[in-house]
Protein backbone atom coordinates (compact mmCIF):
# COMPACT_ATOMS: atom_id res chain seq x y z
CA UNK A 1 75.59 -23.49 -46.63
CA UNK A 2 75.55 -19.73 -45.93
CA UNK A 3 77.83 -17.76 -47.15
CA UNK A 4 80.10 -15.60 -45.44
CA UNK A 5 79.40 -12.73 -45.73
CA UNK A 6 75.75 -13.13 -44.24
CA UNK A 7 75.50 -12.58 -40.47
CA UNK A 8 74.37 -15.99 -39.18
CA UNK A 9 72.26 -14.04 -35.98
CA UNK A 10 70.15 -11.23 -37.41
CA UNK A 11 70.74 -9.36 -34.39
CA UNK A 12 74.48 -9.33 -35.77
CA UNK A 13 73.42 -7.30 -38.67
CA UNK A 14 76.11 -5.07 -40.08
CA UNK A 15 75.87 -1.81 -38.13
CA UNK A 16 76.47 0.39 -41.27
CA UNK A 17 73.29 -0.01 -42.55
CA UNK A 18 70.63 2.30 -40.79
CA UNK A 19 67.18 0.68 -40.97
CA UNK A 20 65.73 4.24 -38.40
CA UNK A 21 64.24 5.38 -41.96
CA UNK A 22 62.66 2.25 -42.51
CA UNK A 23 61.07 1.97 -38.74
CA UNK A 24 59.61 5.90 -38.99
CA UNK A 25 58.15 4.98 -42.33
CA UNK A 26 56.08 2.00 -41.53
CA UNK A 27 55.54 3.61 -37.67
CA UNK A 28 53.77 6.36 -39.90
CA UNK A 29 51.88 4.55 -42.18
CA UNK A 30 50.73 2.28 -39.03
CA UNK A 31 47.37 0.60 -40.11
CA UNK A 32 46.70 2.74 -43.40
CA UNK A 33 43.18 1.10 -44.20
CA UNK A 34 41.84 1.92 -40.17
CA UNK A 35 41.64 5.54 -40.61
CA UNK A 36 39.40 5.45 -43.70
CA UNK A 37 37.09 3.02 -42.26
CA UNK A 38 36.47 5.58 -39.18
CA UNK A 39 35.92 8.16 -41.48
CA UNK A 40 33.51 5.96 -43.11
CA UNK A 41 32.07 4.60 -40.53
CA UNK A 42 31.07 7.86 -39.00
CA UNK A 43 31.08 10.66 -40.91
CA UNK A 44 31.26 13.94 -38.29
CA UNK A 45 28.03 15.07 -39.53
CA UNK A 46 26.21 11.39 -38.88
CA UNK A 47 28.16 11.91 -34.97
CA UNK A 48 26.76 15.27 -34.74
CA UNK A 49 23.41 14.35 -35.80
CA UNK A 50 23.44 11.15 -33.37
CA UNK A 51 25.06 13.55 -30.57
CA UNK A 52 21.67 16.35 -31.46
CA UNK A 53 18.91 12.96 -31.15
CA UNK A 54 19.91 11.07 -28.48
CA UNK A 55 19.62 14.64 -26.73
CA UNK A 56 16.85 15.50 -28.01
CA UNK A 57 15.63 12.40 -26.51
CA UNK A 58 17.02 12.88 -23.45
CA UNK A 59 15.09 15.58 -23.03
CA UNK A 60 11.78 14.06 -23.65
CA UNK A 61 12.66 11.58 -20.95
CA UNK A 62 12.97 14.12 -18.58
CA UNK A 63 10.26 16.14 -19.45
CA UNK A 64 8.08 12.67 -19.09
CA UNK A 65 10.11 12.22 -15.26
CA UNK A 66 8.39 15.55 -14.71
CA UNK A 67 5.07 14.84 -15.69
CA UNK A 68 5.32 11.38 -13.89
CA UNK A 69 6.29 13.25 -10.80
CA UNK A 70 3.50 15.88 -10.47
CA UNK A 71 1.34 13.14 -11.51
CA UNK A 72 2.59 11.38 -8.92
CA UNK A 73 2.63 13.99 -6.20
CA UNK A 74 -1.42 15.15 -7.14
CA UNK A 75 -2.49 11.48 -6.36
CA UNK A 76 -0.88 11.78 -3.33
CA UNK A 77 -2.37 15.10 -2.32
CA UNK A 78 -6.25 13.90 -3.68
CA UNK A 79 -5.65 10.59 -1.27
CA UNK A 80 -4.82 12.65 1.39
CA UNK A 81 -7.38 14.92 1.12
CA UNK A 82 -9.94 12.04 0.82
CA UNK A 83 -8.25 10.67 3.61
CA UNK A 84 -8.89 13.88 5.62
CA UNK A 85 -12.88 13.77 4.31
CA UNK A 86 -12.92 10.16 5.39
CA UNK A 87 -12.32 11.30 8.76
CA UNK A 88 -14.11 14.21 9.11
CA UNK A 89 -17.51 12.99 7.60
CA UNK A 90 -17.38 9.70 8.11
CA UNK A 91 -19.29 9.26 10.92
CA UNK A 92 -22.41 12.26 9.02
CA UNK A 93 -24.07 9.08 7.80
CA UNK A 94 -24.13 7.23 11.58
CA UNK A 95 -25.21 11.01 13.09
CA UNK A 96 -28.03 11.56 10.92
CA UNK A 97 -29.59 7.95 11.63
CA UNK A 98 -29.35 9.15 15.45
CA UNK A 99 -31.22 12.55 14.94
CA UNK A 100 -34.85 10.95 15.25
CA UNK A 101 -33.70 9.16 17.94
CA UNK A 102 -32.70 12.34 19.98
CA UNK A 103 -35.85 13.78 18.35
CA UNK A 104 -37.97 10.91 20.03
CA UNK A 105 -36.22 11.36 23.24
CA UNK A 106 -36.54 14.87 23.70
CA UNK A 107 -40.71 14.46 22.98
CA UNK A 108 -40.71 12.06 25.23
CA UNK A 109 -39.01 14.05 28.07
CA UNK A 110 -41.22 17.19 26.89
CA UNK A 111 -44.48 15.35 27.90
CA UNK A 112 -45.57 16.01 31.18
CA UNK A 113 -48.81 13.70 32.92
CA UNK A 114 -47.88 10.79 30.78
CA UNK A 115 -48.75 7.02 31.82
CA UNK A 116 -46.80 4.25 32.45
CA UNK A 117 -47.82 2.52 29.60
CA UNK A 118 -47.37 5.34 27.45
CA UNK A 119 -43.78 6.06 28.65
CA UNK A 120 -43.17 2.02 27.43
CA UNK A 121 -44.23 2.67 24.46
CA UNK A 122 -42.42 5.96 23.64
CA UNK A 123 -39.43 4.02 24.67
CA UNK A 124 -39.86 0.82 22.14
CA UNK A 125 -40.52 3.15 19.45
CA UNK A 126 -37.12 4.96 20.41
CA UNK A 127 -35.76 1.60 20.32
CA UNK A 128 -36.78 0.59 16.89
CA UNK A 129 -35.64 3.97 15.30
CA UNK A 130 -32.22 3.28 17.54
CA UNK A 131 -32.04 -0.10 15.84
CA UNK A 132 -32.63 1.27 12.30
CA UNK A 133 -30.13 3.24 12.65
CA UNK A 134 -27.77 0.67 13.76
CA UNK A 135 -29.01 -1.72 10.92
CA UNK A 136 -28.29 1.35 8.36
CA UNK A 137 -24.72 1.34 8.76
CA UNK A 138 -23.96 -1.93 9.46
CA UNK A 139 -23.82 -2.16 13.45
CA UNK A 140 -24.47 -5.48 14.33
CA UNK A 141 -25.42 -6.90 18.34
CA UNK A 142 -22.69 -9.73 19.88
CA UNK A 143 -25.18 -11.40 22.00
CA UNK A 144 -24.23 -15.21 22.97
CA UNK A 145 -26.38 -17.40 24.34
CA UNK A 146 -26.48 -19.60 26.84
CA UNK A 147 -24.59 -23.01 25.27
CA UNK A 148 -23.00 -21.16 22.58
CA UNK A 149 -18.98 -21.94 21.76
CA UNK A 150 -17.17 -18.97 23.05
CA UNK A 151 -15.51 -17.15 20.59
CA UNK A 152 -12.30 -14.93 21.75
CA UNK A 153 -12.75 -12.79 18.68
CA UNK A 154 -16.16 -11.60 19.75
CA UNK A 155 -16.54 -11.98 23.07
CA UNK A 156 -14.72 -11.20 26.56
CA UNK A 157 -14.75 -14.09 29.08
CA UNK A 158 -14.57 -11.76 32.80
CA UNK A 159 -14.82 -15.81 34.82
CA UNK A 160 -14.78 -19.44 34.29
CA UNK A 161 -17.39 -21.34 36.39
CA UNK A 162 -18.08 -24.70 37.20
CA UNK A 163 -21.27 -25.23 34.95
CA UNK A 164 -22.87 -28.76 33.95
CA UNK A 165 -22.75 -27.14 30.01
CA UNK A 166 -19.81 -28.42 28.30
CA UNK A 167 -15.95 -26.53 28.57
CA UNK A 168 -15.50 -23.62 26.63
CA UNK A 169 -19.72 -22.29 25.99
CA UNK A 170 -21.35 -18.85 27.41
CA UNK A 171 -23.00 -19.60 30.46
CA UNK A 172 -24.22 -16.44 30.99
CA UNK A 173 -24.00 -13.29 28.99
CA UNK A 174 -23.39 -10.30 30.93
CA UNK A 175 -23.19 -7.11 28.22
CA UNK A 176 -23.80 -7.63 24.66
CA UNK A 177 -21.20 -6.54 22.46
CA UNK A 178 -21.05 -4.91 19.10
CA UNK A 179 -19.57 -5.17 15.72
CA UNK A 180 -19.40 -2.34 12.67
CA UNK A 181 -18.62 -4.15 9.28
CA UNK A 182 -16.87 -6.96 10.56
CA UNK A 183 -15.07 -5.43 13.13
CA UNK A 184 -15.60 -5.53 16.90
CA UNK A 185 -16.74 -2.06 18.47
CA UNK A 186 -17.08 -3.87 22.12
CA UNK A 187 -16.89 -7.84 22.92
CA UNK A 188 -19.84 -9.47 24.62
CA UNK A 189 -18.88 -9.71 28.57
CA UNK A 190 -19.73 -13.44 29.34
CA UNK A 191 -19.21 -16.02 31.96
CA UNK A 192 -17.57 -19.30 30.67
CA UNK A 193 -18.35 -22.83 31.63
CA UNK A 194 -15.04 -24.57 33.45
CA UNK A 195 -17.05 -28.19 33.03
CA UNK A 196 -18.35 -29.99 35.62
CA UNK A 197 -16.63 -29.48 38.95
């Protein structure tokens, strides 16, 4: 049993006593072990050292973003430039396979009181040298014959005509085409067979 002089709610505390002493003290004193362990922890010459490397490697970073970037930007400039070669000489290998043939040409033009038979051969010869050239830098002909399967990669069908050769084959080429590593300069102009009418 409680005796009576005790408050039986705490709340109902007697109102003489002041406990605003007590409350400041342990506000103050708070959590008295935290404030060492910070100090501890980190020390402000450790944070100031930590502050100076990261920094410090910060800096290296962007220093290496720099270098990265001009590396960067001279690729760019030597593929462009290459690029610009490509374009410009590309075709010095092709022209100087065609100088004999102009050569050829021209002697044969420059020859006056020449036979037949020697104007033939003038022109196979030119025709050989024009072939060597093509050969050289990898011109091929597109020249379909008569039963091959047409082929709407390489050739170019201008009509479809009744034919007794099965659907879909050159009946007839018409101008041979021409490919340059793989890829088609001019299709072959042919005549496809319809089938049998």
């Amino acid at each position: 049993m409680s005796s009576p002089k005790e408050p039986l709610d705490p709340q109902q505390q007697d109102p003489s006593v002041d406990t605003s002493e007590q409350l400041e003290v342990n506000l103050d004193s708070g959590n008295p072990g935290e404030d060492a362990l910070q100090d501890q922890a980190f020390p402000q010459e450790d944070l100031s050292s930590l502050l100076s490397e990261a920094q410090e490697q910060v800096a290296r970073y962007h220093e290496d973003l720099l270098r990265a970037k001009a590396e960067v930007e001279n690729i760019r400039r030597r593929a462009q430039e290459d690029v610009a070669k490509a374009r410009k000489f590309g075709t010095e290998s092709f022209a100087e396979s065609l100088i004999p043939v102009k050569d050829s040409l021209e002697a044969a033009l420059s020859l006056s009181d020449q036979t037949a038979q020697a104007w033939k051969e003038g022109v196979e010869a030119t025709l050989r040298q024009l072939n060597t050239a093509f050969e050289r830098n990898a011109m091929k002909e597109v020249a379909p014959g008569q039963g091959d399967r047409f082929d709407p990669h390489l050739h170019q069908a201008i009509s479809s005509v009744p034919s007794e050769l099965p659907e879909g084959t050159v009946v007839q080429l018409l101008q041979k085409g021409y490919t340059i590593a793989d890829r088609v300069l001019r299709p072959a102009l042919v005549m496809v067979s319809a089938g049998q009418a």
